[in-house]
Protein backbone atom coordinates (compact mmCIF):
# COMPACT_ATOMS: atom_id res chain seq x y z
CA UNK A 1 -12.19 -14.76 -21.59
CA UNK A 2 -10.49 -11.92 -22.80
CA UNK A 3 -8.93 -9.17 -20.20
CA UNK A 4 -8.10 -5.96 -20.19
CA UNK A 5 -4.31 -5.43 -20.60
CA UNK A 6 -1.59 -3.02 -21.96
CA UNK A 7 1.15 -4.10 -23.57
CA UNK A 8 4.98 -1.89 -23.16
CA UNK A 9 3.01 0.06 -20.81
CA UNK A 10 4.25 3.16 -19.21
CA UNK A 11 3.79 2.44 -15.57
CA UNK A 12 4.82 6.03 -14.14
CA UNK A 13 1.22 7.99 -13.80
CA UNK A 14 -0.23 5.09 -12.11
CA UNK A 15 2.24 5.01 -9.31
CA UNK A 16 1.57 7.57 -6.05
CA UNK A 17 5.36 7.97 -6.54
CA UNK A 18 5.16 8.94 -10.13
CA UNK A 19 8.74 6.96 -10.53
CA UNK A 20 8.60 4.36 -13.13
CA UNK A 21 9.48 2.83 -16.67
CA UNK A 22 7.82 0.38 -19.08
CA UNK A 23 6.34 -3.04 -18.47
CA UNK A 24 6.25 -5.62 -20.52
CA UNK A 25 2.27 -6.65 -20.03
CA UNK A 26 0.10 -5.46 -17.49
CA UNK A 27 -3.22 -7.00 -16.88
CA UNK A 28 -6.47 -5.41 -15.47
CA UNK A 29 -8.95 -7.95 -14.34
CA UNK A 30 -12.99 -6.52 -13.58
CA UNK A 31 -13.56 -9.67 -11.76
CA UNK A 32 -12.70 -12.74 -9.06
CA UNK A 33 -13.23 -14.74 -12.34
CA UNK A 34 -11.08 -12.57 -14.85
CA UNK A 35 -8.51 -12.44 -11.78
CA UNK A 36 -8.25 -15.91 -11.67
CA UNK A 37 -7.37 -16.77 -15.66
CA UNK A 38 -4.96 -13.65 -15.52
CA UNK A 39 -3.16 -15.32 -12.52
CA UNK A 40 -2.18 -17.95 -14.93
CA UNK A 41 0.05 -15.11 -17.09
CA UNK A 42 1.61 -13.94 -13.45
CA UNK A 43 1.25 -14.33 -9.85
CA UNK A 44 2.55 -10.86 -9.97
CA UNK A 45 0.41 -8.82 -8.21
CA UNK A 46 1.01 -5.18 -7.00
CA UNK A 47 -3.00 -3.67 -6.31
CA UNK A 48 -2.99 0.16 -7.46
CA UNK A 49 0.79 0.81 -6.62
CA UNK A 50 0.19 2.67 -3.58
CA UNK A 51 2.73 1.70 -1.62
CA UNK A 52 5.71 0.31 -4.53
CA UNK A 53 8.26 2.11 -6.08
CA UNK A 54 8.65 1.13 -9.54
CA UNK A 55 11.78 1.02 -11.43
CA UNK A 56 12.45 3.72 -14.26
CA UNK A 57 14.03 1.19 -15.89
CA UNK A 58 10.63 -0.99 -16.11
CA UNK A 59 10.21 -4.18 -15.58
CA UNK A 60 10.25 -7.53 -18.28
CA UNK A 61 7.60 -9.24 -17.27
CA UNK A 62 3.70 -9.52 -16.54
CA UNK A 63 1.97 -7.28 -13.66
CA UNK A 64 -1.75 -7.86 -12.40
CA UNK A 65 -3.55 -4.59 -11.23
CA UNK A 66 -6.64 -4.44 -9.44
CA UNK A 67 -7.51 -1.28 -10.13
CA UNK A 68 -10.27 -2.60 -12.38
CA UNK A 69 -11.68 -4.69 -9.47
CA UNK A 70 -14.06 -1.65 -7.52
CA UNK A 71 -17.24 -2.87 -6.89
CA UNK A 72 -19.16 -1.95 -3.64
CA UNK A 73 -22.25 -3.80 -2.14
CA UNK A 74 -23.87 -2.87 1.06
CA UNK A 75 -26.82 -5.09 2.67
CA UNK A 76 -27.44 -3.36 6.20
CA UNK A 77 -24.84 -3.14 8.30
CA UNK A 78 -22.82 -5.53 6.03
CA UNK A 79 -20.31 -4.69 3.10
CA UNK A 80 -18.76 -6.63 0.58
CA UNK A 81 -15.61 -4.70 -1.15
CA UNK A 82 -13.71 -5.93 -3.75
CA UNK A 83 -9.55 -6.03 -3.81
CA UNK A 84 -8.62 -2.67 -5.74
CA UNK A 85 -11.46 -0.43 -4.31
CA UNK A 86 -9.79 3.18 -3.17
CA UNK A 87 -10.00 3.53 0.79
CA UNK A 88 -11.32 6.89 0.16
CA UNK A 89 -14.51 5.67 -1.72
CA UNK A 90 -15.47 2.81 0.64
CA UNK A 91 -15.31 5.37 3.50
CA UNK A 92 -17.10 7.56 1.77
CA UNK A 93 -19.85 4.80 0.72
CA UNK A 94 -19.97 3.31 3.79
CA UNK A 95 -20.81 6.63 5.86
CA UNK A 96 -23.61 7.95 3.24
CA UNK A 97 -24.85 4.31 4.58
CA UNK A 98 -24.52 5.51 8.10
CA UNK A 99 -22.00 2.85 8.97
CA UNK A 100 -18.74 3.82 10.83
CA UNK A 101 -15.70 1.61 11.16
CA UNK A 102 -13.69 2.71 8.41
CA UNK A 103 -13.52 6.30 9.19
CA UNK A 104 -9.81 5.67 9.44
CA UNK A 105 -9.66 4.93 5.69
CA UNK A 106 -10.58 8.24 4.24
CA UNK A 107 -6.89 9.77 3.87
CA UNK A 108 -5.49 6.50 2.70
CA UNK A 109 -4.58 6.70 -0.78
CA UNK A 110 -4.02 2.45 -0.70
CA UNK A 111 -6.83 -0.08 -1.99
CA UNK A 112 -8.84 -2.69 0.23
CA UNK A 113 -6.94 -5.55 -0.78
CA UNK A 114 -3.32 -3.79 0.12
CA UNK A 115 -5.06 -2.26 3.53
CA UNK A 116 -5.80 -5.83 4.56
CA UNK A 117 -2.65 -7.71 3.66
CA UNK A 118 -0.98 -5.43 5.83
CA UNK A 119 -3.59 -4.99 8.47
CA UNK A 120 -3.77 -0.73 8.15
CA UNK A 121 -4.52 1.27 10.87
CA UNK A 122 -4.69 5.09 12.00
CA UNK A 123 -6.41 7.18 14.41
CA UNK A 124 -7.19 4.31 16.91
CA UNK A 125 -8.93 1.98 14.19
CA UNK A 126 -7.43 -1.72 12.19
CA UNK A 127 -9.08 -2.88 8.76
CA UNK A 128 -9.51 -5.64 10.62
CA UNK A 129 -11.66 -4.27 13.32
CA UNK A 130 -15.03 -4.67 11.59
CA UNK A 131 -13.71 -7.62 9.14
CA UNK A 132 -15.50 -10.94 9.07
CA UNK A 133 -14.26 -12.59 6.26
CA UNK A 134 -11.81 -12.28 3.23
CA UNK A 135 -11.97 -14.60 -0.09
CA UNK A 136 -7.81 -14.92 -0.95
CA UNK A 137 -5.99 -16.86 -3.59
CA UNK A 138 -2.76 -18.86 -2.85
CA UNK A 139 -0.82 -20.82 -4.95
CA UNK A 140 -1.64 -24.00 -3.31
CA UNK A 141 -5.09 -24.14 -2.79
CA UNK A 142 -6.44 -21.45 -5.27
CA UNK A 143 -9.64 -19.29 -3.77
CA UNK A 144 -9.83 -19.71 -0.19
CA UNK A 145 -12.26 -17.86 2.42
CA UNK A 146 -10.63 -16.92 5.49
CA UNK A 147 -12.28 -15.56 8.64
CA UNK A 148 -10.74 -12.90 10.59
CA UNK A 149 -9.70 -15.09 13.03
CA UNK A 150 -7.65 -16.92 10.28
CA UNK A 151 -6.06 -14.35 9.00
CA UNK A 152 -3.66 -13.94 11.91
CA UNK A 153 -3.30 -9.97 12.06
CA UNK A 154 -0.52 -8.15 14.08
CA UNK A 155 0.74 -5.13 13.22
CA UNK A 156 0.98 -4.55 9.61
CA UNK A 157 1.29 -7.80 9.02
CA UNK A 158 -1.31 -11.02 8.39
CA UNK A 159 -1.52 -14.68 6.86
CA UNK A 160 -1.41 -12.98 3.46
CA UNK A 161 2.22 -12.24 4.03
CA UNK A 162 3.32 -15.32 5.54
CA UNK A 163 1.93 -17.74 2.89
CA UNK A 164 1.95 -15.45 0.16
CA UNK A 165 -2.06 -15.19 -0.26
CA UNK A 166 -3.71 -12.51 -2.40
CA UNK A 167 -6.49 -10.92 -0.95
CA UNK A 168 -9.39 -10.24 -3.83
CA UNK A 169 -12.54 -9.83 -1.75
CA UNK A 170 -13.48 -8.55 1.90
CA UNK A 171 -16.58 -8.34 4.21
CA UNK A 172 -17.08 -6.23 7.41
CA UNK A 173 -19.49 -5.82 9.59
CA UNK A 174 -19.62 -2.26 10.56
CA UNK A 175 -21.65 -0.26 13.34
CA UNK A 176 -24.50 1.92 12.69
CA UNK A 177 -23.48 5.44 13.38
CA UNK A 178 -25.48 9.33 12.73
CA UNK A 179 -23.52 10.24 9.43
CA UNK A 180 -22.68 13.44 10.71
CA UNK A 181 -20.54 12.30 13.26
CA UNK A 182 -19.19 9.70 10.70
CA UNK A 183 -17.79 12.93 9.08
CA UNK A 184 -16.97 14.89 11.56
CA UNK A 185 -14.39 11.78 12.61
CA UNK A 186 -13.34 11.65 8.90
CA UNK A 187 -12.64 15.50 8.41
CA UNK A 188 -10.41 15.24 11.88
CA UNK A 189 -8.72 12.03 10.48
CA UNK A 190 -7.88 14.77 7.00
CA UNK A 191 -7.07 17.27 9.02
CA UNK A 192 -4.81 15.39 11.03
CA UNK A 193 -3.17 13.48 7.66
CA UNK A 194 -2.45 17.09 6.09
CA UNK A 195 -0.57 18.15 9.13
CA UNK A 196 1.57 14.41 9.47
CA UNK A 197 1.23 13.20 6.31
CA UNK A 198 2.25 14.37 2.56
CA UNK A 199 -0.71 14.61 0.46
CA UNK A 200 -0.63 13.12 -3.13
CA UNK A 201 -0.03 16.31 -4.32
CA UNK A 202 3.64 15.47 -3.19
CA UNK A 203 3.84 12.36 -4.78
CA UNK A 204 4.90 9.60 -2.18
CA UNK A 205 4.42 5.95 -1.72
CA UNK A 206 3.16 6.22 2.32
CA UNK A 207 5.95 5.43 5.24
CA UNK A 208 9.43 4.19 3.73
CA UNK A 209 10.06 1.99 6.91
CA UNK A 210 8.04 0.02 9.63
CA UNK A 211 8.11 1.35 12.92
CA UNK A 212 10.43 -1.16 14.85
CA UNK A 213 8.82 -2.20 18.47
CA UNK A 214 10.85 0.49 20.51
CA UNK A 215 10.64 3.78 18.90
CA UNK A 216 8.60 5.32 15.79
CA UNK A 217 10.85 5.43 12.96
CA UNK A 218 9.87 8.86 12.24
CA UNK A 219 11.43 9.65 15.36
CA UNK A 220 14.52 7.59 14.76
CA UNK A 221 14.95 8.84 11.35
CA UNK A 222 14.47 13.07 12.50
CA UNK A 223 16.94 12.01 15.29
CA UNK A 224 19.73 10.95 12.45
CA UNK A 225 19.15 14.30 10.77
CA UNK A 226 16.90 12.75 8.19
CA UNK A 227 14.84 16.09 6.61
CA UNK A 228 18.42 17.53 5.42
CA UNK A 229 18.81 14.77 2.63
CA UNK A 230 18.10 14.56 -0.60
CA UNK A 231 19.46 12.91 -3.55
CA UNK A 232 18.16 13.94 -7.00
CA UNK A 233 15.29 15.16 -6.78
CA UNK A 234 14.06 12.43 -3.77
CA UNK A 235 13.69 14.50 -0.90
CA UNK A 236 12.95 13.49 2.83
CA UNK A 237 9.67 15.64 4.10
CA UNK A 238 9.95 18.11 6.12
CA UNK A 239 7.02 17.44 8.20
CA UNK A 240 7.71 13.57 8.83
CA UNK A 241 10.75 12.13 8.28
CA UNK A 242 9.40 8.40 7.41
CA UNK A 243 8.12 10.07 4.21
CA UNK A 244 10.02 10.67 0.79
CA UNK A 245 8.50 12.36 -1.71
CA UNK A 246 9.39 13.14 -5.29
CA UNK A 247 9.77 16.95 -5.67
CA UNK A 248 9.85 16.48 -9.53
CA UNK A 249 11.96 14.37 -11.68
CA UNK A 250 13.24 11.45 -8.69
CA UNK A 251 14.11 8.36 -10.15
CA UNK A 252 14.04 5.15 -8.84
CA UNK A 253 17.98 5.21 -8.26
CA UNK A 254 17.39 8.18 -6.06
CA UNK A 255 14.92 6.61 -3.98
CA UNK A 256 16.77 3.65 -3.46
CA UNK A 257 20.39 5.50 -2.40
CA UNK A 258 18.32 7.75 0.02
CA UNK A 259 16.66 4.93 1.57
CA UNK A 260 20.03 3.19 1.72
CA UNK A 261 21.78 5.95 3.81
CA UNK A 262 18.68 6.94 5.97
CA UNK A 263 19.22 3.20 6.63
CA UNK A 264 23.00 3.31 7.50
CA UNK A 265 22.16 6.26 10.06
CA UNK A 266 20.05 4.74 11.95
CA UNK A 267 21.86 1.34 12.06
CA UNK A 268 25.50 3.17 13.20
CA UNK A 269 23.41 5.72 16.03
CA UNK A 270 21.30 3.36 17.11
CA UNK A 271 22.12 -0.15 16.04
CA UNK A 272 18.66 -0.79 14.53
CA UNK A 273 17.78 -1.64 10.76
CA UNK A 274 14.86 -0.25 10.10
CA UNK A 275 12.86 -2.39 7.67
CA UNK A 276 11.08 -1.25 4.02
CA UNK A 277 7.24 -0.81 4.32
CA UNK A 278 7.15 -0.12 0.63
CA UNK A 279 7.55 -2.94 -2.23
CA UNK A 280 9.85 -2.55 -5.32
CA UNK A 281 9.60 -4.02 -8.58
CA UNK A 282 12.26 -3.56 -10.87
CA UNK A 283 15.03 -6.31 -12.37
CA UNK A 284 17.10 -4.43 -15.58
CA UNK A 285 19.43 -2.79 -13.06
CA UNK A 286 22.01 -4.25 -10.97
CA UNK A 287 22.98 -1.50 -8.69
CA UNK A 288 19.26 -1.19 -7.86
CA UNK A 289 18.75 -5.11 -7.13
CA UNK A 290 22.04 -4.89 -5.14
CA UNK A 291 20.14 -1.82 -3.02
CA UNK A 292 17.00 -3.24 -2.69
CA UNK A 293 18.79 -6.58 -1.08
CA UNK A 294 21.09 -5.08 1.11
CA UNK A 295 17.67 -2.92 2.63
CA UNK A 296 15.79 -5.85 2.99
CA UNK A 297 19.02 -7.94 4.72
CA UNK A 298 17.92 -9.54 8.13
């Protein structure tokens, strides 16, 4: 079975971040079945790089993408969606079907597969809401179909995480609905996004940090001064300040370094270490491995 791949590709354009160097091999499976044979290459996964900074310094090794992986069925009130279909589109989909559930979904720039493994949410709705079952693959026991129940969600966090499973298909059950007040949720959900949230137009890889369980960290992080830092060209937003965005030429060193001392302020005001919401892949650099453990340091 031969699958799509790229060999000493150049990773930037793909990432939301627009930060990154070559890798070695990337694969793009169309398929569970393709997915499967290219998870004997790598168990490397990283969906449509949504939400991980790459490193302009690449990476040696073997990446999967799902980006390939985008197909849509809908049978009534029930939808299949495969790993690496956009957000965007299955809202979209879904509501020309007059099914709401996933209004939430239409401003996120992430894939299905992503969304689940960290149980997304917005405006008052969970991926997980409307989900009755995901098919997964884990190391141990290859594909495995979980219920919701199984899956274990809390806040943006699930089983995927804790046993290291990769989600590659989902199915929800979602509620009829009149499409027109499907949109009318979906353009407030926009509306509200461009106001608190950088568009891609800005390119950014989501919230930097998780919200710890006492305050937003948007809040911590405007508290510390955040929007007044920049390094390179990595600048804080100056709408939100759990947002970085790369105002033209950032580099994965920059990113890093202003996460690091966005970090260190909140930690010395308010003795709390705000954790990474974003992934990193990278390797060739040492300084950048050394910044990348000491933010993810318990």
């Amino acid at each position: 079975m031969e699958i799509k791949h790229e060999k000493n590709f150049n990773i930037k354009k793909y990432t939301t971040f627009k930060i990154g160097g070559d890798i070695d091999k990337v694969l793009f499976p169309k398929s569970i079945e393709e997915f499967e044979q290219a998870l004997k290459e790598t168990s490397k996964v990283y969906g449509n790089l949504s939400n991980t900074l790459v490193s302009t310094f690449g990476y040696q090794g073997k990446i999967i993408l799902s980006t390939e992986m985008n197909t849509i069925k809908i049978d009534g009130n029930r939808v299949t969606a495969d790993c690496g279909v956009k957000g965007p589109k299955l809202a979209q989909e879904v509501c020309a079907s007059g099914l709401s559930g996933l209004e939430f979904m239409i401003g996120f720039p992430g894939s299905v597969g992503g969304e689940i493994c960290m149980n997304a949410s917005a405006h008052g709705q969970t991926v997980s809401d409307f989900l009755t079952s995901v098919i997964c693959w884990s190391k141990e026991f290859g594909l495995v179909q979980y219920s919701k129940e199984e899956m274990e969600f809390e806040y943006r966090s699930s089983k995927c995480q804790r046993e290291n499973l990769i989600v590659l298909q989902a199915e929800f059950e979602l509620e009829k609905k009149d499409i027109h007040e499907i949109k009318k949720q979906m353009d407030e959900n926009l509306n509200f996004r461009r106001k608190h949230q950088p568009t891609l137009a800005l390119p950014n890889c989501g919230s930097i940090f998780k919200n710890p369980c006492n305050s937003p960290a948007g809040r911590l992080l405007e508290s510390v001064g955040a929007k007044e830092i920049m390094i390179g060209d990595a600048h804080v937003w100056r709408n939100h300040s759990n947002f970085i965005i790369n105002t033209g030429n950032a580099t994965s060193m920059d990113v890093l370094k202003l996460m690091s001392e966005l970090q260190d302020r909140v930690l010395g005001e308010f003795n709390i270490k705000l954790e990474p919401e974003i992934r990193f892949l990278g390797g060739f650099n040492k300084e950048e491995m050394k910044l990348w453990q000491k933010l993810n340091k318990k």
